[in-house]
N, C-alpha and C. Protein backbone atom coordinates (compact mmCIF):
# COMPACT_ATOMS: atom_id res chain seq x y z
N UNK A 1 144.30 27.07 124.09
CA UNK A 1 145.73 27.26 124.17
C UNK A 1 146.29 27.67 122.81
N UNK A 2 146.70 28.93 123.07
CA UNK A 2 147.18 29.68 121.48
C UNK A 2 148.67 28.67 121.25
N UNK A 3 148.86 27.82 120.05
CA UNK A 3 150.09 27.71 119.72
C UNK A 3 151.13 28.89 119.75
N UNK A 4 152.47 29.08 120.12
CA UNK A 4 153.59 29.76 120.00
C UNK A 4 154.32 29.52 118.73
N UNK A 5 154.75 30.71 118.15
CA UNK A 5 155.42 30.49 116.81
C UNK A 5 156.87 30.46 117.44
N UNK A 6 157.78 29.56 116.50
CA UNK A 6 159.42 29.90 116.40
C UNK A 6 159.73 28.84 115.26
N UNK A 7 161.00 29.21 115.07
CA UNK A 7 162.44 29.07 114.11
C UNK A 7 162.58 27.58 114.81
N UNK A 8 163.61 26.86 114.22
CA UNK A 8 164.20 25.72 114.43
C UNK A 8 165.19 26.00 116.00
N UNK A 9 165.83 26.81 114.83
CA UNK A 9 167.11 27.28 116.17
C UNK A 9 166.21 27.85 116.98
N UNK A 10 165.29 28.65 116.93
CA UNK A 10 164.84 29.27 118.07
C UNK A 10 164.54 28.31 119.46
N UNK A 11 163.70 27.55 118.60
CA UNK A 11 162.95 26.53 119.98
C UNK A 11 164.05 25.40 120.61
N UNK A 12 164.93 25.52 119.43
CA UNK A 12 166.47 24.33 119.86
C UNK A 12 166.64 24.93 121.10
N UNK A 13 167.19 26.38 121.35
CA UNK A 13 167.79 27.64 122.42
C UNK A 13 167.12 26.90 123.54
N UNK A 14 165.54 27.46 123.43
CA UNK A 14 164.66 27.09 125.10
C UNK A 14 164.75 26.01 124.85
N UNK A 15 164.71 24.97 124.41
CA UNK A 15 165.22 23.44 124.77
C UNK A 15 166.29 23.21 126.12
N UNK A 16 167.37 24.08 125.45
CA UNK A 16 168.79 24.11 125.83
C UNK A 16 168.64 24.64 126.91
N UNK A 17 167.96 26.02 127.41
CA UNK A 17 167.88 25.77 128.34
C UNK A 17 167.05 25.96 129.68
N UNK A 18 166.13 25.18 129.10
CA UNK A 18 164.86 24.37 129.80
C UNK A 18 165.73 23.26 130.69
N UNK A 19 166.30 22.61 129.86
CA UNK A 19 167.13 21.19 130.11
C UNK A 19 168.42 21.80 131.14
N UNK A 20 169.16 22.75 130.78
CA UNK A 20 170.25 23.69 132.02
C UNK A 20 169.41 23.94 133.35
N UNK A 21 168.14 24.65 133.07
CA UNK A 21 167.68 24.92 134.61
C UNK A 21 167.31 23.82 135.30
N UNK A 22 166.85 22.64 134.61
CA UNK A 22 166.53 21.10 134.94
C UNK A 22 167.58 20.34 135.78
N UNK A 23 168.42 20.52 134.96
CA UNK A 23 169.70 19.58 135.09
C UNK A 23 170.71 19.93 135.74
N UNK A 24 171.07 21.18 136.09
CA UNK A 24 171.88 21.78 136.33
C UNK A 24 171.37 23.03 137.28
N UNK A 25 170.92 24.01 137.19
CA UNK A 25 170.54 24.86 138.07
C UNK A 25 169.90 24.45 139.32
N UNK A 26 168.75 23.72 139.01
CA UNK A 26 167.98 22.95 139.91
C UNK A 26 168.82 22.86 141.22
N UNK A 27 169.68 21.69 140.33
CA UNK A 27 170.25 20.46 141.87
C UNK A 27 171.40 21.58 142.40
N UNK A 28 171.97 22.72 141.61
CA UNK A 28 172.57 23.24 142.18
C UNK A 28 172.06 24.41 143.52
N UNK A 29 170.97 24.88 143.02
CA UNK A 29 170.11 25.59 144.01
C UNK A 29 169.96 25.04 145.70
N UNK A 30 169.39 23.68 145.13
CA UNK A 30 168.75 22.55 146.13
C UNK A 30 170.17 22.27 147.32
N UNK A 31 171.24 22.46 146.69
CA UNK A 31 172.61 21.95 147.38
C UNK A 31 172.89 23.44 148.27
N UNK A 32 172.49 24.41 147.67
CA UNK A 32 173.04 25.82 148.07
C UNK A 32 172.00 26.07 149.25
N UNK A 33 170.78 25.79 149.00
CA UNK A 33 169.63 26.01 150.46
C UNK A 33 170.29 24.81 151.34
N UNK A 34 170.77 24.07 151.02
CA UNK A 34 171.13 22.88 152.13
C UNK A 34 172.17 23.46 152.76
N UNK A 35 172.91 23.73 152.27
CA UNK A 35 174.45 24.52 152.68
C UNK A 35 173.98 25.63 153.79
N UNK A 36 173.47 26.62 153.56
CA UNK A 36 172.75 27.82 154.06
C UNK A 36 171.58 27.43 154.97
N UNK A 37 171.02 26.32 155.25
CA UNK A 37 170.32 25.92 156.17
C UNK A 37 171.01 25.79 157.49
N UNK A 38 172.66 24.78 157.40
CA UNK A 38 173.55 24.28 157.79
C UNK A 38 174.06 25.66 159.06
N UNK A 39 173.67 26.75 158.49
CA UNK A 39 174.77 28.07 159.04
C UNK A 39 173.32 28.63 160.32
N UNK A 40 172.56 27.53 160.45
CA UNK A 40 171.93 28.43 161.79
C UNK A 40 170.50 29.11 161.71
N UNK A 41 170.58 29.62 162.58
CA UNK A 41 169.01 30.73 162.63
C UNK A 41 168.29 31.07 161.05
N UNK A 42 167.44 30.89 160.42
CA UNK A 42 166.41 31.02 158.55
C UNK A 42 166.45 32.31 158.78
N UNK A 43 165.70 32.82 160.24
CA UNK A 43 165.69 34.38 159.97
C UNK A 43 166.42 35.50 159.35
N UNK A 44 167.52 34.94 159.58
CA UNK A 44 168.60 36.15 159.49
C UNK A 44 169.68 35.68 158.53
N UNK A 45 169.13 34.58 158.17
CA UNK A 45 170.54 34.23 157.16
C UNK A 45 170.25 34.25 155.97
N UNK A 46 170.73 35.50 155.43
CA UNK A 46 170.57 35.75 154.67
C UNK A 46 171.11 35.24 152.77
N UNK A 47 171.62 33.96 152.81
CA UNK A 47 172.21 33.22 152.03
C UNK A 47 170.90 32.23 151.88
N UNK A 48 170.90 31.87 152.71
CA UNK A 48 168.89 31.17 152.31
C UNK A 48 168.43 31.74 152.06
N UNK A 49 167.78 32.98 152.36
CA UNK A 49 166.89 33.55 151.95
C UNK A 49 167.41 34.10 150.27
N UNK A 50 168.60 34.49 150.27
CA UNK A 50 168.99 34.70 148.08
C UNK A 50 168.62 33.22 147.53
N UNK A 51 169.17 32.17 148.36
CA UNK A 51 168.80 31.04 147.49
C UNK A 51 167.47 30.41 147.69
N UNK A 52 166.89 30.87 148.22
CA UNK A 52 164.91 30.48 147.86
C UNK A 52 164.10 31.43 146.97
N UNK A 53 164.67 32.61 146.93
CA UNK A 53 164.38 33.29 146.06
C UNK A 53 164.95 32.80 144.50
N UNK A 54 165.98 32.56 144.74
CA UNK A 54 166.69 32.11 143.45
C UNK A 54 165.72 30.46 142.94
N UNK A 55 166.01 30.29 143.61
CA UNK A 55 164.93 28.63 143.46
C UNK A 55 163.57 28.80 142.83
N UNK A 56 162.78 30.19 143.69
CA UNK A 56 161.68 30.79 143.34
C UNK A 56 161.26 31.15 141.83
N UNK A 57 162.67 31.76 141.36
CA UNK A 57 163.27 32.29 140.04
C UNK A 57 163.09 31.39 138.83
N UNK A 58 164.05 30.28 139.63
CA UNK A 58 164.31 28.92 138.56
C UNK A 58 163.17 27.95 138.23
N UNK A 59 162.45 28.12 139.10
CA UNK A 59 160.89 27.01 139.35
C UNK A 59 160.28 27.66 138.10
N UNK A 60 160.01 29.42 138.60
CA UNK A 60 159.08 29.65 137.80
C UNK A 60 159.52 29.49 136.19
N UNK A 61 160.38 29.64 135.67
CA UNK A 61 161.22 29.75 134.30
C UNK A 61 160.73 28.56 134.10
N UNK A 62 161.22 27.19 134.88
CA UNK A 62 161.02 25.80 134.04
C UNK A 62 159.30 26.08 134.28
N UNK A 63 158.34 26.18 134.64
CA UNK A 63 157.07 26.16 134.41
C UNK A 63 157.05 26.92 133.00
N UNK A 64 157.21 28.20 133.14
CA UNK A 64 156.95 29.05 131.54
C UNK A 64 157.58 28.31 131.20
N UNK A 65 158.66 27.52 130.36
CA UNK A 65 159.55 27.14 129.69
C UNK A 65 158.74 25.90 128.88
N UNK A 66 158.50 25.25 130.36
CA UNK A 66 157.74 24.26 129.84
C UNK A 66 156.07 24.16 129.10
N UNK A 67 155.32 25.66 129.57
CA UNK A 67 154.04 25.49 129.12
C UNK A 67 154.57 26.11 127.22
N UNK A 68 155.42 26.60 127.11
CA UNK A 68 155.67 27.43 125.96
C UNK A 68 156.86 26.24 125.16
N UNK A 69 157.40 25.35 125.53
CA UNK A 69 157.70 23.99 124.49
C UNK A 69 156.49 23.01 124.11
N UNK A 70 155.65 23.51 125.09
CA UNK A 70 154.65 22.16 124.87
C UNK A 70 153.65 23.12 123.47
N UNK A 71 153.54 24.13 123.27
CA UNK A 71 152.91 24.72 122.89
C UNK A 71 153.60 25.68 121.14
N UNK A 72 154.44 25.11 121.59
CA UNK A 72 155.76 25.51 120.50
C UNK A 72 154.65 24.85 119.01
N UNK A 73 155.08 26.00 118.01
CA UNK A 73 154.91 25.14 116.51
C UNK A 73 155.66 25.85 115.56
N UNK A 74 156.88 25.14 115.07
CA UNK A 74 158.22 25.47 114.41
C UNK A 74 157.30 25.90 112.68
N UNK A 75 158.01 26.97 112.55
CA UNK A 75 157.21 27.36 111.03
C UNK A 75 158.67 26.79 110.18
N UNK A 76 158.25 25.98 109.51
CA UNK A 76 158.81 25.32 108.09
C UNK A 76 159.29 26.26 107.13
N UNK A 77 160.42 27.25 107.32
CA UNK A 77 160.88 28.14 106.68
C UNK A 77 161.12 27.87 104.92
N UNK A 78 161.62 26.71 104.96
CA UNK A 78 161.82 26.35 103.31
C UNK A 78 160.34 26.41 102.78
N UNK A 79 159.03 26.41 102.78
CA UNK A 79 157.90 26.48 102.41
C UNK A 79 157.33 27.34 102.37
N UNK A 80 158.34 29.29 102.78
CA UNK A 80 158.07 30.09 102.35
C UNK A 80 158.94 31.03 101.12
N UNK A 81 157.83 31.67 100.16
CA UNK A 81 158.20 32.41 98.75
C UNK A 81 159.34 33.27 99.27
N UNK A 82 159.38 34.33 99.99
CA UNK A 82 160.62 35.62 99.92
C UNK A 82 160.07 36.11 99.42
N UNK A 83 158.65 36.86 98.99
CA UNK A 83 158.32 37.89 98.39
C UNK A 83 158.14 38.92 99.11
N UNK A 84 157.50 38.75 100.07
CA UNK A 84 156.83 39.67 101.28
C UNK A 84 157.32 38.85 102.37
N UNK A 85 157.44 40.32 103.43
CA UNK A 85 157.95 39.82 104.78
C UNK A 85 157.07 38.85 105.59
N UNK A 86 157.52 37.66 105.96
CA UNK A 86 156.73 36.91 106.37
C UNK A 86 157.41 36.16 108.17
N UNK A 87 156.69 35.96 108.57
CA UNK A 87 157.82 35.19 109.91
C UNK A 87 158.93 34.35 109.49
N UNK A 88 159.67 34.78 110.00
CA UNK A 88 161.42 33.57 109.70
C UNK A 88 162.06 34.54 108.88
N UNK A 89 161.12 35.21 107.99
CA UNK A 89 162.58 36.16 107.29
C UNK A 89 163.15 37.04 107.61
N UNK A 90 164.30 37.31 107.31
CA UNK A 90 165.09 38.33 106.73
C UNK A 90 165.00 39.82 106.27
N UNK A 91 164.65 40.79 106.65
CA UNK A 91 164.31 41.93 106.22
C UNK A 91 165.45 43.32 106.13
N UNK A 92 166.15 43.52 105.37
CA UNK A 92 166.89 44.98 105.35
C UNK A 92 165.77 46.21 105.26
N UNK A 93 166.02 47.07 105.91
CA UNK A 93 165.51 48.19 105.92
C UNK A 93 165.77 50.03 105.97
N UNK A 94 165.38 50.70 105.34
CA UNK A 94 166.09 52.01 105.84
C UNK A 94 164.83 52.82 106.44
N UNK A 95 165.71 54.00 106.89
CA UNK A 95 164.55 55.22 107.87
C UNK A 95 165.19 55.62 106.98
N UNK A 96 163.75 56.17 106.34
CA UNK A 96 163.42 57.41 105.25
C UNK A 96 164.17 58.52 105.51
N UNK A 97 163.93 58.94 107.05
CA UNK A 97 164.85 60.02 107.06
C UNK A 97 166.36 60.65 107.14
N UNK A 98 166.45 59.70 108.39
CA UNK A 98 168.05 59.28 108.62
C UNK A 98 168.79 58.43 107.64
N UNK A 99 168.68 58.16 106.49
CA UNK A 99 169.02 56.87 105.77
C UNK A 99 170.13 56.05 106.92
N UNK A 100 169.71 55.43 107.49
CA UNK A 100 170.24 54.47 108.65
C UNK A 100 169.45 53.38 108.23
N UNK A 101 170.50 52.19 107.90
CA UNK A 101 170.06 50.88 107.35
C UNK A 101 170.01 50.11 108.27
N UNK A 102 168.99 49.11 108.43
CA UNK A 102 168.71 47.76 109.94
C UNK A 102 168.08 46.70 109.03
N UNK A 103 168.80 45.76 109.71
CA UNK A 103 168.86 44.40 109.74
C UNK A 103 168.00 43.72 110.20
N UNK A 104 166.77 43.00 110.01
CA UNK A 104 166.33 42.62 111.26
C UNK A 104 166.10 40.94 110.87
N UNK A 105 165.39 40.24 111.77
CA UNK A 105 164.47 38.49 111.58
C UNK A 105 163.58 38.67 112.20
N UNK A 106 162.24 38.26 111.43
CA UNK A 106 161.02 38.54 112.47
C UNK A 106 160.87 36.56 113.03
N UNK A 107 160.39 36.96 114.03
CA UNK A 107 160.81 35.11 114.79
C UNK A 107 159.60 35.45 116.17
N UNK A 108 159.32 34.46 116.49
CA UNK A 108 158.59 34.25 117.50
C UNK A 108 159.13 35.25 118.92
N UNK A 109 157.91 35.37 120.17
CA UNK A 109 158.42 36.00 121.16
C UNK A 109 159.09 35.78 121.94
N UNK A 110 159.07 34.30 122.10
CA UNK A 110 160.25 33.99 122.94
C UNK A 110 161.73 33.76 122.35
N UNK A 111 161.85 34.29 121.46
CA UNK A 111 163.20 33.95 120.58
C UNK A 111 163.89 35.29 120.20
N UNK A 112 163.17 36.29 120.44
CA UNK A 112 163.40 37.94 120.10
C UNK A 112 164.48 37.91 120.68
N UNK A 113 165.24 38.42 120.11
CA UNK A 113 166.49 39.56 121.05
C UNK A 113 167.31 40.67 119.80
N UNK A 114 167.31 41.49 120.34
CA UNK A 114 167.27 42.59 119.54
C UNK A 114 168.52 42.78 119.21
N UNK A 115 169.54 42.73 120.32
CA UNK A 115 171.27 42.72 119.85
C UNK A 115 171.45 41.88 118.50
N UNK A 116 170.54 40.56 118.65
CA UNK A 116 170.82 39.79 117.36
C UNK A 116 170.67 40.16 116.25
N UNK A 117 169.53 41.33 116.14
CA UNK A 117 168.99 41.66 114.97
C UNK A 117 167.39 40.67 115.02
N UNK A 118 167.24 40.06 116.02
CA UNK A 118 165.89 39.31 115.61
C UNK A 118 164.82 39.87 116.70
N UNK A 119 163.52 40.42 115.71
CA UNK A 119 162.68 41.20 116.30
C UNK A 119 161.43 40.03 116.65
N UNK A 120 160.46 40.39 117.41
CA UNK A 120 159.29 39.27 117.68
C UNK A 120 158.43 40.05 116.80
N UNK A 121 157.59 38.64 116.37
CA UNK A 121 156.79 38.68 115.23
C UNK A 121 155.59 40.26 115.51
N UNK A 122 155.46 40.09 117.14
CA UNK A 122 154.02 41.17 118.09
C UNK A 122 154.78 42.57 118.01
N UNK A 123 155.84 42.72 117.73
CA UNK A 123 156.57 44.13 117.87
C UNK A 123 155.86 44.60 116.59
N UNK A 124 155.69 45.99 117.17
CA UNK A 124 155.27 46.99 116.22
C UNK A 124 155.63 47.48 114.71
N UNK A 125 157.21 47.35 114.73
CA UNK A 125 157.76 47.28 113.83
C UNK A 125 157.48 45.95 112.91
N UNK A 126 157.49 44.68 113.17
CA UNK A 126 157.36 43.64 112.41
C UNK A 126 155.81 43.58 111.87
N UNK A 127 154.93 44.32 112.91
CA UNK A 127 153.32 44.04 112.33
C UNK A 127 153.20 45.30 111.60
N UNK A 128 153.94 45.73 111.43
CA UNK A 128 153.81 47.29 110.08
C UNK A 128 154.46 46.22 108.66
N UNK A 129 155.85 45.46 108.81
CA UNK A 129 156.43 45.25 107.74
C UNK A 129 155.73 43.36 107.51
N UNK A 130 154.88 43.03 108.03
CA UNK A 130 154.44 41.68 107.51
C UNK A 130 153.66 41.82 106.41
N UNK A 131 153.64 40.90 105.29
CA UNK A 131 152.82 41.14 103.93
C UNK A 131 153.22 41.84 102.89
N UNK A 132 154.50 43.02 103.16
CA UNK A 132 154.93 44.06 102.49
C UNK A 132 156.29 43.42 102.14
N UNK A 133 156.41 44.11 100.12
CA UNK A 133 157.35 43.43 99.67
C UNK A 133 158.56 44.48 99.41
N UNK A 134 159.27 43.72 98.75
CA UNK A 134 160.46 44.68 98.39
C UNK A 134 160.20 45.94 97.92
N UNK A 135 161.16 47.23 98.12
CA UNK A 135 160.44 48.41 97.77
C UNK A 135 159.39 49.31 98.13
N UNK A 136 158.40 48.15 99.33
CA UNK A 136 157.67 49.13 99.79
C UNK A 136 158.31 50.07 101.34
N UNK A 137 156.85 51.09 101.31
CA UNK A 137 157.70 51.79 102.59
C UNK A 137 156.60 51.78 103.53
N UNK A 138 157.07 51.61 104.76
CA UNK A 138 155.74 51.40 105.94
C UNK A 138 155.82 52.36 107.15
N UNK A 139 154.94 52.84 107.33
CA UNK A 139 155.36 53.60 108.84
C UNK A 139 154.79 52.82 109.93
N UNK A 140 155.75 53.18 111.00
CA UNK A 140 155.48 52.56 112.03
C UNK A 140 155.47 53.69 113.32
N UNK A 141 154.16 53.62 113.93
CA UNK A 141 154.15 54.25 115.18
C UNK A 141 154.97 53.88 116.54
N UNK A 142 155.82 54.85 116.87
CA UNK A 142 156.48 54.54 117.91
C UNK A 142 156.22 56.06 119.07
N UNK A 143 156.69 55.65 120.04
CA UNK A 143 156.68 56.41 121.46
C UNK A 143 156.68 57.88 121.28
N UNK A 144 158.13 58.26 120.21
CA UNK A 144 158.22 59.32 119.99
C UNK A 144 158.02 59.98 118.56
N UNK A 145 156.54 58.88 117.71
CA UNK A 145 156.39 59.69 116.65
C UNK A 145 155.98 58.57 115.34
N UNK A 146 155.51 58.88 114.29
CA UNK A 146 155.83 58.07 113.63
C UNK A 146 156.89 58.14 112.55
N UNK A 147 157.54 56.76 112.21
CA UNK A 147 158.73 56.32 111.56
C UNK A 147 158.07 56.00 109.81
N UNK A 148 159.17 56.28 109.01
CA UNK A 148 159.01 55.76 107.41
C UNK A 148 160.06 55.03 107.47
N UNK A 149 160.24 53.66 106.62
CA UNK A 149 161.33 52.75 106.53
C UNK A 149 160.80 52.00 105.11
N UNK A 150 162.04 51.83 104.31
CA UNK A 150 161.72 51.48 103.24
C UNK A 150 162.24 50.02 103.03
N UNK A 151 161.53 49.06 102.39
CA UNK A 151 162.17 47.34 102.39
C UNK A 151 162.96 47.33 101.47
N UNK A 152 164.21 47.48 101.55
CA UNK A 152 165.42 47.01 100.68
C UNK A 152 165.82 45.69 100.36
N UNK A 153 165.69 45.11 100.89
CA UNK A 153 165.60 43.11 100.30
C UNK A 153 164.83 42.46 101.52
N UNK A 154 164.84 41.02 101.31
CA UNK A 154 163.57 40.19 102.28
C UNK A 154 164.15 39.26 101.97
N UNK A 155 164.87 38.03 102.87
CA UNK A 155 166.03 36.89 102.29
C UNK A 155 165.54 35.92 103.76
N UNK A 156 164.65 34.90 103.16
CA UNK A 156 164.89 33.51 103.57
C UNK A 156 166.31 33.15 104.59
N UNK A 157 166.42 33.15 105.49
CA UNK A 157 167.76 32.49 105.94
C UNK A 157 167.89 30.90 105.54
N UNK A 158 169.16 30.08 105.58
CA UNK A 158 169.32 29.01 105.15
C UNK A 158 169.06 28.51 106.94
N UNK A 159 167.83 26.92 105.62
CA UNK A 159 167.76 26.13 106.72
C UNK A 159 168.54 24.91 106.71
């Protein structure tokens, strides 16, 4: 069983809501197939059938949820230098070509989301810029080509 990497806050999040689909989704599901049982003929009613699917939905989440907390191992961000990009940090960056500047956090996979600016550690982009320090420039192969991006700072977030 491969340990899972994340952030503090990261694994706090699926805590949060591991414990919502538990606590809350669950019994609400369970009340909604009861309701929709209530209205007659399974075949055709089609309000049971969204909410067993939905149930279907919610089951499976708390299983992943749960094999991936049990498996969780929070990286101790204060115990890394800021020299080179490392998981948990902070990375500014530009495209060489476009000078278009990005923001990113490299963080575990279940904690990625990209609107945030926080990329998963397995993305292509983060396994080009891990190890590499300020100033350097890395290309990264993508779909439509390969990319140059240069490391403009690398900043620890506060823990």
């Amino acid at each position: 069983m491969d340990k899972v990497p994340f952030t503090f806050p990261g694994l706090e999040k699926i805590k949060l809501e591991l414990d919502n689909l538990k606590k809350i989704e669950r019994p609400q599901i369970i009340q909604a197939i009861s309701v929709a049982r209530e209205h007659g003929d399974l075949k055709e009613n089609a309000e049971y059938h969204a909410a067993k699917e939905k149930q279907a939905f919610i089951e499976g989440r708390i299983t992943e949820l749960e094999d991936v907390t049990s498996r969780a191992e929070v990286i101790d961000l204060s115990r890394l230098s800021g020299e080179t990009v490392t998981f948990g940090t902070k990375v500014k960056i530009v495209d060489e070509e476009s000078d278009q500047e990005t923001n990113y956090q490299i963080v575990g996979p279940y904690e990625a989301n990209l609107e945030e600016g926080q990329i998963s550690i397995a993305s292509p982009i983060a396994r080009a810029l891990i190890g590499k320090a300020k100033g350097a420039s890395v290309q990264v192969i993508t779909p439509s080509g390969a990319k140059n991006y240069e490391i403009l700072s690398i900043d620890l977030p506060k823990v």
